[in-house]
C-alpha atoms as a PDB file:
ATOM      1  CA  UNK A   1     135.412  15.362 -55.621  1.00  0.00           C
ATOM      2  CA  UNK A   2     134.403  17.396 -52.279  1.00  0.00           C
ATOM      3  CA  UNK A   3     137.485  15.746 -50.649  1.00  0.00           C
ATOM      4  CA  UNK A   4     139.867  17.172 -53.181  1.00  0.00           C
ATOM      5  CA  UNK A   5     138.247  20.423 -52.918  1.00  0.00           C
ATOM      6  CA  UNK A   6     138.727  20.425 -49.387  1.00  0.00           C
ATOM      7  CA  UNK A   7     142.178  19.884 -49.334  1.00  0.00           C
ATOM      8  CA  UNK A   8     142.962  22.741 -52.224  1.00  0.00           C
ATOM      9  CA  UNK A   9     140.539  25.328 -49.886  1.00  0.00           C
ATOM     10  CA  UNK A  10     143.333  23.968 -46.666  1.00  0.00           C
ATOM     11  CA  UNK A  11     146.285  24.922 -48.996  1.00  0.00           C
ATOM     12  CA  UNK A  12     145.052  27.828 -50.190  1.00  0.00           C
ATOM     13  CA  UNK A  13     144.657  28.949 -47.141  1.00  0.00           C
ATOM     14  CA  UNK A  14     147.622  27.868 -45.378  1.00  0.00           C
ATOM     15  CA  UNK A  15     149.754  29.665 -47.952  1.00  0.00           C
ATOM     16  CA  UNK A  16     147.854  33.022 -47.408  1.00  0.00           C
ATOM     17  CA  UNK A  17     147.222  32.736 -43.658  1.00  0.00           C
ATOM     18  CA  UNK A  18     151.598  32.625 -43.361  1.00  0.00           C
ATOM     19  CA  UNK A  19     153.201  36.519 -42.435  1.00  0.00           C
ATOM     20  CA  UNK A  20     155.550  37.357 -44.586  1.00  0.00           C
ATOM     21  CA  UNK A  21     156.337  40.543 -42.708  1.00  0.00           C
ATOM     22  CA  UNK A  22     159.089  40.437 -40.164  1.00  0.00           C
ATOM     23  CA  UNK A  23     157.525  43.044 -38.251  1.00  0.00           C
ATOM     24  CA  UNK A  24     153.845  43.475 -37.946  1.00  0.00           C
ATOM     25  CA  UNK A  25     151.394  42.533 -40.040  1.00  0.00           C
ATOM     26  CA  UNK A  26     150.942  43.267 -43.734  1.00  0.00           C
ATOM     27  CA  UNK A  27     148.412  45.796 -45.217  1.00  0.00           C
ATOM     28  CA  UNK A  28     144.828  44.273 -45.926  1.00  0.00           C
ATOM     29  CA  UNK A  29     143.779  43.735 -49.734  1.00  0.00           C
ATOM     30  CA  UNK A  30     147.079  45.681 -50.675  1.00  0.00           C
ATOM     31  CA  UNK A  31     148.789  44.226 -53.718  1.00  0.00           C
ATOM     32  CA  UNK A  32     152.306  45.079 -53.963  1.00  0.00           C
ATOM     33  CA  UNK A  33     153.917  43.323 -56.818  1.00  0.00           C
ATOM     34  CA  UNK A  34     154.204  43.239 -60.772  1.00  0.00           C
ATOM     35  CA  UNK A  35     151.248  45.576 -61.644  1.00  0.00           C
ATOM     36  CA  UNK A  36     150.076  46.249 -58.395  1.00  0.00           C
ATOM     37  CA  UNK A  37     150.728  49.638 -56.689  1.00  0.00           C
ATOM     38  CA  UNK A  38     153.085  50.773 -54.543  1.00  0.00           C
ATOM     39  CA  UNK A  39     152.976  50.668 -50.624  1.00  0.00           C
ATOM     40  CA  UNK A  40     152.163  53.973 -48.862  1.00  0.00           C
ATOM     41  CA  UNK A  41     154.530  55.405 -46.376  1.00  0.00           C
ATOM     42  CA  UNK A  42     156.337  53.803 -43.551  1.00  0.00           C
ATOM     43  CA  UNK A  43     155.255  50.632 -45.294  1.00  0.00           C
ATOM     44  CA  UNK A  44     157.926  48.691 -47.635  1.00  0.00           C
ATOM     45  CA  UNK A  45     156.703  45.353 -50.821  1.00  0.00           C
ATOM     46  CA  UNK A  46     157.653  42.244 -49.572  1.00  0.00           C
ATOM     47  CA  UNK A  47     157.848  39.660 -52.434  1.00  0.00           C
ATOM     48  CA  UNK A  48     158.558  36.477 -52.376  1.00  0.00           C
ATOM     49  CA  UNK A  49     161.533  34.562 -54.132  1.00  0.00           C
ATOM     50  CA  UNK A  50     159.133  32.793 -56.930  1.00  0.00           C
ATOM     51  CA  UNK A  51     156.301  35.399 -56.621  1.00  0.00           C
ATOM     52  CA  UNK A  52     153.432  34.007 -54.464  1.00  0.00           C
ATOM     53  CA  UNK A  53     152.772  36.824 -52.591  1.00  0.00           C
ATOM     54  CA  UNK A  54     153.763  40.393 -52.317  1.00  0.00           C
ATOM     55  CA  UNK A  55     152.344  42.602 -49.145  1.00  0.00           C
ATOM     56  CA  UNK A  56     152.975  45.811 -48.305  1.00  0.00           C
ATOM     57  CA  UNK A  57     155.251  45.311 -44.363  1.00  0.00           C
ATOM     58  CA  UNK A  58     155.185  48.341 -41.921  1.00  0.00           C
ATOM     59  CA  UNK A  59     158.719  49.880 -41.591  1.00  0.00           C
ATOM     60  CA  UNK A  60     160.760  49.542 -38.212  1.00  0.00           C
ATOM     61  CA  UNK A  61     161.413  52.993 -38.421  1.00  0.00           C
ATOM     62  CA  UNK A  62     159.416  55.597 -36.428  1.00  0.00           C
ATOM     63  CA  UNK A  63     160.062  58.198 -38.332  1.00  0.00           C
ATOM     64  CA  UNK A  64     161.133  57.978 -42.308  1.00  0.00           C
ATOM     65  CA  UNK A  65     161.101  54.879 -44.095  1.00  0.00           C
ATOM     66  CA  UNK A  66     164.568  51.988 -43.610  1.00  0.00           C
ATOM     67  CA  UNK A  67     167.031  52.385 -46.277  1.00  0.00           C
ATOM     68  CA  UNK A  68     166.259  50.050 -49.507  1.00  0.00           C
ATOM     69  CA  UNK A  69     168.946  49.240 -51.619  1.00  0.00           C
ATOM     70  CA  UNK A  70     168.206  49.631 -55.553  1.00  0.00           C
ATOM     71  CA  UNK A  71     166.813  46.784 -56.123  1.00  0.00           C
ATOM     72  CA  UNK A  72     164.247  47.187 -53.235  1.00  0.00           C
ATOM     73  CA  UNK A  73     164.734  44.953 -50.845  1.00  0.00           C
ATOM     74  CA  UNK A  74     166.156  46.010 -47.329  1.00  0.00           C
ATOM     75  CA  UNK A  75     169.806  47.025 -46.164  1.00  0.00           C
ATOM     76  CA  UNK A  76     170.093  44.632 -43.428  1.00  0.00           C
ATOM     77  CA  UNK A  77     172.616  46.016 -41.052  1.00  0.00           C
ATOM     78  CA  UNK A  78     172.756  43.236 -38.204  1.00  0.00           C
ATOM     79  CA  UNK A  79     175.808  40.643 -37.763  1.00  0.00           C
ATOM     80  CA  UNK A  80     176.995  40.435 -40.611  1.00  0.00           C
ATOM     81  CA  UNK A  81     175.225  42.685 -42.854  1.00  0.00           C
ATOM     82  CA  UNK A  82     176.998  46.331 -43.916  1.00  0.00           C
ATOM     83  CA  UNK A  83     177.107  49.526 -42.116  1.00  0.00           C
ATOM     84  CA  UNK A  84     174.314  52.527 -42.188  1.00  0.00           C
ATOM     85  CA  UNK A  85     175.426  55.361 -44.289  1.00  0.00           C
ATOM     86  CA  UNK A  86     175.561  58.977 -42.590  1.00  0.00           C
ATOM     87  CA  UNK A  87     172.165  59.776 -41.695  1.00  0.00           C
ATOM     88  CA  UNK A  88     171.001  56.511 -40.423  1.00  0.00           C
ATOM     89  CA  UNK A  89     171.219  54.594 -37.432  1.00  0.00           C
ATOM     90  CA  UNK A  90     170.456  50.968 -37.160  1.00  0.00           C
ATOM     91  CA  UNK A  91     167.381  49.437 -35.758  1.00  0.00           C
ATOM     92  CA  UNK A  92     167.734  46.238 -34.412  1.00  0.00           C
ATOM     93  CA  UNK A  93     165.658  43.418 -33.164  1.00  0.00           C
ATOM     94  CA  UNK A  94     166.543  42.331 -30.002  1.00  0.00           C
ATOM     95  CA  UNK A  95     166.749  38.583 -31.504  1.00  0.00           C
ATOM     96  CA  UNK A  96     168.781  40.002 -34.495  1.00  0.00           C
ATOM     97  CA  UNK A  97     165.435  38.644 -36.561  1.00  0.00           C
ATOM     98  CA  UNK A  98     165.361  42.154 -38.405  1.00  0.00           C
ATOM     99  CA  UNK A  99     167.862  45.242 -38.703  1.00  0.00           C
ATOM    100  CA  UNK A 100     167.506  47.946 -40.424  1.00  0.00           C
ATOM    101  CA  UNK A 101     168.558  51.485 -41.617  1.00  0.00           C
ATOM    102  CA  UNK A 102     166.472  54.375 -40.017  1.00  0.00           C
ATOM    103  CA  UNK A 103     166.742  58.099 -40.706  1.00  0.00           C
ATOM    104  CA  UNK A 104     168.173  60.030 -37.590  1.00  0.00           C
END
């Protein structure tokens, strides 16, 4: 029995100790998702595909939060992804790992 809780402790904790965040690290004991709250500013929810975790990210943006489109998750504007609108230049990793939208 101590073996098996061992190994669930190890997963548990290998699934938690992952970032999410493609920039930074996400906000301590900050709960994001269904019924949580929402993520102060320059901070955006990641949430994952089936709903494991959701963590509030820091922004890429020094001023203004990146541009979100209405379903919440971020306008990537890298190769490949779509054009800022007026206002907004693009911010973008020098790996091409993140771009975003940020407010001129």
């Amino acid at each position: 029995m101590n073996a098996t809780i061992v190994l669930l402790l190890c997963c548990v904790y290998a699934v938690y100790s992952i970032n999410p965040c493609s920039y930074g690290a996400p906000l301590a004991n900050h709960f994001c998702g269904r019924g949580g709250s929402a993520c102060p500013s320059h901070h955006y929810c990641e949430i994952a595909p089936d709903d494991t975790y959701a963590v509030c990210c820091p922004t890429h943006c020094t001023t203004g939060s990146h541009l979100l489109h209405s379903d919440g998750t971020v306008v990537f504007c890298g190769l490949g992804g779509v054009n800022c609108p007026n206002y907004y230049t693009c911010n973008v990793a020098p790996n091409d790992a993140w771009a975003v939208c940020c407010p001129n």
